[in-house]
C-alpha atoms as a PDB file:
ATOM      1  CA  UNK A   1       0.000   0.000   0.000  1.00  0.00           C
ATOM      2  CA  UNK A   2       1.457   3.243  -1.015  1.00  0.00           C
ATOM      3  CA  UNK A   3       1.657   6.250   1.262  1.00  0.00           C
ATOM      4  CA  UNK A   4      -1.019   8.484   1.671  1.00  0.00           C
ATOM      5  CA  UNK A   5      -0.949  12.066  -0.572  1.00  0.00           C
ATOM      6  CA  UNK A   6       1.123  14.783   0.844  1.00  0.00           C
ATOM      7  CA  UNK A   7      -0.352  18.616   1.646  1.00  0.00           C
ATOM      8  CA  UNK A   8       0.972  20.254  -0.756  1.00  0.00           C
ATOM      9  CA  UNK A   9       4.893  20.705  -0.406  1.00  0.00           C
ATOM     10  CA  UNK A  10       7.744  21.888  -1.502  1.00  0.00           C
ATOM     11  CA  UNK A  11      11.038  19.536  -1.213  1.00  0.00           C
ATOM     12  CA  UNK A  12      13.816  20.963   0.391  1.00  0.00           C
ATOM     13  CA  UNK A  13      16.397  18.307   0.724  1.00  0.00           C
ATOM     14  CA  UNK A  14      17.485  15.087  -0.846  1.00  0.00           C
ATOM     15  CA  UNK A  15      20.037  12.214   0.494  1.00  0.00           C
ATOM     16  CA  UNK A  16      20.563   9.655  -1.531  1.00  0.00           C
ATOM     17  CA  UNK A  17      22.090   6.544   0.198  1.00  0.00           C
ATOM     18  CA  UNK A  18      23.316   3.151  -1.936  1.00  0.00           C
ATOM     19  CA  UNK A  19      24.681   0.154  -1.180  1.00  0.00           C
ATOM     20  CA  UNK A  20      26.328  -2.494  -3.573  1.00  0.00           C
ATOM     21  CA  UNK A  21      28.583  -5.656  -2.200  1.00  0.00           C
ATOM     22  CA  UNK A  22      30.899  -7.223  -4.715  1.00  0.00           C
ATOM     23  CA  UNK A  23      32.368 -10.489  -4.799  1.00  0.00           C
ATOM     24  CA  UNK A  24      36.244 -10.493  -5.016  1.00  0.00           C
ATOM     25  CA  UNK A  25      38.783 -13.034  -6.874  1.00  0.00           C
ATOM     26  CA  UNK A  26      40.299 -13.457  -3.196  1.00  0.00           C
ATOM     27  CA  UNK A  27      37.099 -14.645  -2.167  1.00  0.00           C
ATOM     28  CA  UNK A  28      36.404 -11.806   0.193  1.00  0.00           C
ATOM     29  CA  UNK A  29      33.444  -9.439  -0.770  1.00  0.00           C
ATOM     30  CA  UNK A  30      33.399  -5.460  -0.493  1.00  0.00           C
ATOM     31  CA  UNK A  31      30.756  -3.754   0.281  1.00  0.00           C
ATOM     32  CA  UNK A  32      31.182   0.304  -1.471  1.00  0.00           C
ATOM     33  CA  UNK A  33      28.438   2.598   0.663  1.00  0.00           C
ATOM     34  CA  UNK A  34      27.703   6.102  -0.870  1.00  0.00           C
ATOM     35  CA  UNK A  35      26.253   9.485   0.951  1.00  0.00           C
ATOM     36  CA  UNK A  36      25.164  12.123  -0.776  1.00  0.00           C
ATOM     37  CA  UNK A  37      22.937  14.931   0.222  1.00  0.00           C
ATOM     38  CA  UNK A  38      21.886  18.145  -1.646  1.00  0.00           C
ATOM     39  CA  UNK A  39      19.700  21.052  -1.396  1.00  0.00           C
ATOM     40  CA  UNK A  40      16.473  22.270  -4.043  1.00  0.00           C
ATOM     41  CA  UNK A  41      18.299  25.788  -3.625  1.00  0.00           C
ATOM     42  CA  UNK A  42      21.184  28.093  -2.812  1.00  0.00           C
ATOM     43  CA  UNK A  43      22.047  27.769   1.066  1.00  0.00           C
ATOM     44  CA  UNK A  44      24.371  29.643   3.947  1.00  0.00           C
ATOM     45  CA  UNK A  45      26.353  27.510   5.690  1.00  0.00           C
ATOM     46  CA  UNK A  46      28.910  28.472   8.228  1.00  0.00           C
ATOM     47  CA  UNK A  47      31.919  29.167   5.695  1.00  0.00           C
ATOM     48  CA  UNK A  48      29.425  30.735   3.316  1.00  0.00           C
ATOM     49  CA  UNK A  49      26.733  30.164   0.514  1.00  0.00           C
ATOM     50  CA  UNK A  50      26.628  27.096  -1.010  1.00  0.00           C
ATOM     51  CA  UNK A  51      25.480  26.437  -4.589  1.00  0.00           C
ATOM     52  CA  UNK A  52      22.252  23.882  -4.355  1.00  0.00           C
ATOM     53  CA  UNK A  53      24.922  22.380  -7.165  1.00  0.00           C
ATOM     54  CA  UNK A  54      27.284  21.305  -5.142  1.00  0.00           C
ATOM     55  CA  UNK A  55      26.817  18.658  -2.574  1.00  0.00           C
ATOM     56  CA  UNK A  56      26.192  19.122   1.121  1.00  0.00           C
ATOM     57  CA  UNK A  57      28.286  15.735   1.580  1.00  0.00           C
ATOM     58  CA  UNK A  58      29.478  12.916  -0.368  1.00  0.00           C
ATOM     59  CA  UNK A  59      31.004  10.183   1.223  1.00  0.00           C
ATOM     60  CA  UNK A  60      32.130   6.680   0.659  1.00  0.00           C
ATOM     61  CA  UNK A  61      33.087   3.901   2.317  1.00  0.00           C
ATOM     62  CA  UNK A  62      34.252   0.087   1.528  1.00  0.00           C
ATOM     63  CA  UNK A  63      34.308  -2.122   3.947  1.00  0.00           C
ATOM     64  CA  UNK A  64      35.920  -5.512   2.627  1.00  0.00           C
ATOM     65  CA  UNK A  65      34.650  -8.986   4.701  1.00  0.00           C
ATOM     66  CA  UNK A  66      34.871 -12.419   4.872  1.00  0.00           C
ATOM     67  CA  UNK A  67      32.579 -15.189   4.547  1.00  0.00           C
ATOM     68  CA  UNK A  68      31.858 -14.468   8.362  1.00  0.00           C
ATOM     69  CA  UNK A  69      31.048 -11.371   8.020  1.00  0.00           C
ATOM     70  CA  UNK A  70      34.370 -10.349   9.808  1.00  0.00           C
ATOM     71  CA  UNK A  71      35.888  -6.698   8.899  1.00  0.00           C
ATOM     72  CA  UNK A  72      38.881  -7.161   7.337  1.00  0.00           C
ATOM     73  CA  UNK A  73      39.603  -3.669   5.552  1.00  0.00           C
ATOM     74  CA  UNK A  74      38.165  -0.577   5.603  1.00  0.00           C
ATOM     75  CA  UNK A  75      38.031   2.750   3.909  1.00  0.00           C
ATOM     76  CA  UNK A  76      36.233   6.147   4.228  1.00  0.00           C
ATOM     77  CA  UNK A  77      36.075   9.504   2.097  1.00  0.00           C
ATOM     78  CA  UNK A  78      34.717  12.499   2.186  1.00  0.00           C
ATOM     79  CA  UNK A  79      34.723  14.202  -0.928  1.00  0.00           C
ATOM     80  CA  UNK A  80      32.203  16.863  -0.354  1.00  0.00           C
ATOM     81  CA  UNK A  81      31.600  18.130   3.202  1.00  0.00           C
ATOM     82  CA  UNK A  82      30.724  21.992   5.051  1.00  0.00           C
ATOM     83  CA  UNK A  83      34.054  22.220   6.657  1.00  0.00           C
ATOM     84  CA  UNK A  84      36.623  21.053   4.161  1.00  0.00           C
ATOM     85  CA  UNK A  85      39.854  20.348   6.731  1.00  0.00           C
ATOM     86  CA  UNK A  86      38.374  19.332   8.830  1.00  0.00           C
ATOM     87  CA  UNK A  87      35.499  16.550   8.254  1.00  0.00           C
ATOM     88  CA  UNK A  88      37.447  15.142   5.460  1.00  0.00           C
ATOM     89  CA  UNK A  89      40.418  14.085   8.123  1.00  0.00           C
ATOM     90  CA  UNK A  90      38.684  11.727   9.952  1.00  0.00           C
ATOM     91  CA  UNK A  91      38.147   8.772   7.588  1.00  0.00           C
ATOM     92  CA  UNK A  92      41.517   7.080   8.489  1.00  0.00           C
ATOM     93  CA  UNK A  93      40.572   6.587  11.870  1.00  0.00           C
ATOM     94  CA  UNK A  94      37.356   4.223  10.713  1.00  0.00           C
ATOM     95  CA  UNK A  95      40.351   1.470  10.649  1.00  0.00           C
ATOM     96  CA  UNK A  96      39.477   0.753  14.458  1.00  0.00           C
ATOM     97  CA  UNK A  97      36.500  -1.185  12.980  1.00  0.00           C
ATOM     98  CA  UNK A  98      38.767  -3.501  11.211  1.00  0.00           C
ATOM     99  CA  UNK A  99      38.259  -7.024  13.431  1.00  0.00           C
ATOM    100  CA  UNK A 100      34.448  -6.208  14.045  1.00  0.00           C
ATOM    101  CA  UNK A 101      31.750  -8.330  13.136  1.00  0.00           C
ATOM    102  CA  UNK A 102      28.807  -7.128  11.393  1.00  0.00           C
ATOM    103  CA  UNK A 103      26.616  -9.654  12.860  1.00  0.00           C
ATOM    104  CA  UNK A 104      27.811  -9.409  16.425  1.00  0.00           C
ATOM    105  CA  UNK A 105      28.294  -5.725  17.874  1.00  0.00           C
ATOM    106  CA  UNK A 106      28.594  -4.098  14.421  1.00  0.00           C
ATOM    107  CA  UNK A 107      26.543  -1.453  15.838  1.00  0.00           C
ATOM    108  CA  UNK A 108      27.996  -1.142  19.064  1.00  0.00           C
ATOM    109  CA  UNK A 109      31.432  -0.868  17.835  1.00  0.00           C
ATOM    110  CA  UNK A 110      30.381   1.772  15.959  1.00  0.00           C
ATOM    111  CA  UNK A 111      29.066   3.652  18.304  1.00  0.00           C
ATOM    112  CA  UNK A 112      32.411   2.923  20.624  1.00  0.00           C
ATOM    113  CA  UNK A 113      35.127   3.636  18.504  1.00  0.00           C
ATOM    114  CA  UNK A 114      33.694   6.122  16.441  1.00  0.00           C
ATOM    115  CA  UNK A 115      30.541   7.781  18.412  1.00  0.00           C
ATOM    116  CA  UNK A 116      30.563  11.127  18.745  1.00  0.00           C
ATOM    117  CA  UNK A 117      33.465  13.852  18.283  1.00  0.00           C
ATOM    118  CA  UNK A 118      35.870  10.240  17.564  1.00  0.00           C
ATOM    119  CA  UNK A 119      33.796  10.379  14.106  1.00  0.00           C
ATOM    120  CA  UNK A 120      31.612  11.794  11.567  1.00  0.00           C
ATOM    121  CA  UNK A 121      27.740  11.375  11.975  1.00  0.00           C
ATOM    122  CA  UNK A 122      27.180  10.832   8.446  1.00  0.00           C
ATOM    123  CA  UNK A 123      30.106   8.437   7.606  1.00  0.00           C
ATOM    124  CA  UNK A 124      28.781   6.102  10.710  1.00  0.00           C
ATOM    125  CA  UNK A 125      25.343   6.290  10.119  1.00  0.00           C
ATOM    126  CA  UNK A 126      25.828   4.790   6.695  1.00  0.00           C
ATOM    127  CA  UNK A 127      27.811   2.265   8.009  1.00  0.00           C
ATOM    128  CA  UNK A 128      24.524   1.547  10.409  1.00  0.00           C
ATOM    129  CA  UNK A 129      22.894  -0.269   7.439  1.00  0.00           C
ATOM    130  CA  UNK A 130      25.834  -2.347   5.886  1.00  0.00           C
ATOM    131  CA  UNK A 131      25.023  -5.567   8.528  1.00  0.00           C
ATOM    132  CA  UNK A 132      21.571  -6.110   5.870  1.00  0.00           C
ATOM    133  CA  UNK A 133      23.868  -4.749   3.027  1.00  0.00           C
ATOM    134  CA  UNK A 134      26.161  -7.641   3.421  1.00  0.00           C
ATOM    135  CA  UNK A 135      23.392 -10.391   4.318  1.00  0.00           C
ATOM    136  CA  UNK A 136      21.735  -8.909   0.956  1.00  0.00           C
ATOM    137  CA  UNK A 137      25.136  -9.164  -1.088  1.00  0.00           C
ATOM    138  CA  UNK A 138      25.571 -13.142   0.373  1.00  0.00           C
ATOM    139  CA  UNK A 139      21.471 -13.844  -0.480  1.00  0.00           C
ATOM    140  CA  UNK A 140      21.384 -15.841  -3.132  1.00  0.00           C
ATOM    141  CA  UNK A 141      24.693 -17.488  -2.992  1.00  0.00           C
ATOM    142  CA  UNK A 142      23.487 -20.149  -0.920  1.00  0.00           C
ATOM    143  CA  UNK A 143      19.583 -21.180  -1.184  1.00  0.00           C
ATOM    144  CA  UNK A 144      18.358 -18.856   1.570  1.00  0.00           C
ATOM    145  CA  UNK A 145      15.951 -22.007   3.507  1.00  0.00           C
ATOM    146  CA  UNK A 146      19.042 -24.178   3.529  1.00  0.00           C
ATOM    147  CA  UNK A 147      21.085 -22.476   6.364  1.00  0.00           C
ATOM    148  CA  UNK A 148      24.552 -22.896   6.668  1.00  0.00           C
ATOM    149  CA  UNK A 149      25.245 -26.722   7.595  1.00  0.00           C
ATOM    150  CA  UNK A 150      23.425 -26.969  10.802  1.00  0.00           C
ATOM    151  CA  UNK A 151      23.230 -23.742  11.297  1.00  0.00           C
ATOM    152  CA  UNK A 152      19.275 -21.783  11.490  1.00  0.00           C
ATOM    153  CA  UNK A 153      19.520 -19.301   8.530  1.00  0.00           C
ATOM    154  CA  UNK A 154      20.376 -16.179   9.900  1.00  0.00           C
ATOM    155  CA  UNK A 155      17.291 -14.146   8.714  1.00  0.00           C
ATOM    156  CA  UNK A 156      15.314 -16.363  10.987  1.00  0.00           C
ATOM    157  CA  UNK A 157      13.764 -14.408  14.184  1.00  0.00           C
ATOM    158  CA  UNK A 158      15.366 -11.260  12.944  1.00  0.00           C
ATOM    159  CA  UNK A 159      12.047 -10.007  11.958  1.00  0.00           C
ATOM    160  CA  UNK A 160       8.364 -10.166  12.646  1.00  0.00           C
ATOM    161  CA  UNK A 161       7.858 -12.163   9.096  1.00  0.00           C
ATOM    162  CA  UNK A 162      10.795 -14.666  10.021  1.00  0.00           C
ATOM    163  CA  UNK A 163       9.537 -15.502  13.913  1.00  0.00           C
ATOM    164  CA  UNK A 164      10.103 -19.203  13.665  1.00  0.00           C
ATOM    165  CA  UNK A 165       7.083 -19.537  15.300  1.00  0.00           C
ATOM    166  CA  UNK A 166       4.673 -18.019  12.957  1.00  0.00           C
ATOM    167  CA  UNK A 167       3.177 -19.180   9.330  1.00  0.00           C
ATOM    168  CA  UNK A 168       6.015 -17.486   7.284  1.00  0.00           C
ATOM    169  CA  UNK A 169       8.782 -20.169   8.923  1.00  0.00           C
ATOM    170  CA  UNK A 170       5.979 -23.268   9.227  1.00  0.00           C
ATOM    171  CA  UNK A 171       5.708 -23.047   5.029  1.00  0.00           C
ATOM    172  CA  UNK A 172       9.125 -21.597   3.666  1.00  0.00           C
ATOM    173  CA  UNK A 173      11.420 -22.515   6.588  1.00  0.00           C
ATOM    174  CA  UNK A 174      10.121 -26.296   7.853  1.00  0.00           C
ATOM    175  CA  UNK A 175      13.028 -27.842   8.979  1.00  0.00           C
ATOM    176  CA  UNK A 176      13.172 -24.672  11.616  1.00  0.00           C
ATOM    177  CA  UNK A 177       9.961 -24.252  12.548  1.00  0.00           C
ATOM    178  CA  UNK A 178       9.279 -24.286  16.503  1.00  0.00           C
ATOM    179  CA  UNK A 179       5.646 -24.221  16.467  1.00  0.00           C
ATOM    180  CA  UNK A 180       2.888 -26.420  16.947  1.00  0.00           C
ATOM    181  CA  UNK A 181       4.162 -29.038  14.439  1.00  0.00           C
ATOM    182  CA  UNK A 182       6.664 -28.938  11.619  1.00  0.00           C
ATOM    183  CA  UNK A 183       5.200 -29.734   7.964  1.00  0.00           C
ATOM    184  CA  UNK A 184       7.035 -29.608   4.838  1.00  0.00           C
ATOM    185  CA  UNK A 185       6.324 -27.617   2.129  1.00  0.00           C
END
């Protein structure tokens, strides 16, 4: 169901956020995040007006994993920002991540090594999303109701669709559903 209609409006502001995850020929996968927010019109900011043609921020980031989801590399940019000197110096530091696990902590770690003045807002808030970046970039590798060995798939009781207790699981997901009584498809 689509949203409802808007009063009318006028847009002021756009950010545009993408993910894509690559597979590698080392078998380790990158996942390249992009930023970029802009204005409908000319704006002040602290070192002066701003063209609505240039961006209010475009960053990057790869982060480059294993099969485990385990950081092994990472790298941030900021190529446009509102304080040039001084918001594009902080990338290098994203390193501390390297070791993390987006599927255990990811968030947490962010928010330790890199919360607050020991990062950038924007450049860890896009990294916020790149946990279900990654599990989207492995999907399809593997058939998603198999799981890995013994292992439940990982999308199970993540969500409210994937409780392994409810319908969704019971039909798509037999061998791990924990309700009344497993059927198979």
């Amino acid at each position: 169901m689509p949203l409802s209609s808007p009063q009318p409006r006028e847009r002021l502001h756009l950010r545009r956020v993408s993910y894509e995850g690559f597979a590698r020929a080392d078998g380790l996968f990158d996942i390249d995040a992009h930023l970029n927010d802009s204005k409908d019109r000319d704006y002040p900011l602290a070192m002066g007006n701003r063209s609505k043609d240039i961006p209010v921020h475009e960053m990057r980031i790869r982060v480059t994993i294993d099969r485990s989801f385990n950081v092994i590399d990472i790298e941030a940019t900021t190529e446009q920002m509102p304080y040039p000197g001084h918001c594009n110096t902080i990338g290098p530091e994203y390193k501390k991540l390297i070791g993390a696990n987006l599927m255990r902590g990811f968030r947490k770690a962010i928010a330790e090594h890199m919360g607050g003045v020991k990062g950038c807002t924007h450049l860890s808030e896009l990294l916020g999303y790149l946990p279900t970046a990654a599990v989207q970039t492995f999907a399809g590798l593997k058939r998603e109701t198999e799981g890995w060995g013994d292992k439940k798939p990982f999308q199970l009781d993540a969500c409210h669709a994937l409780d392994t207790r409810g319908e969704a699981a019971r039909l798509y997901y037999p061998k791990w559903y924990v309700g009344k009584e497993a059927t198979t498809v």
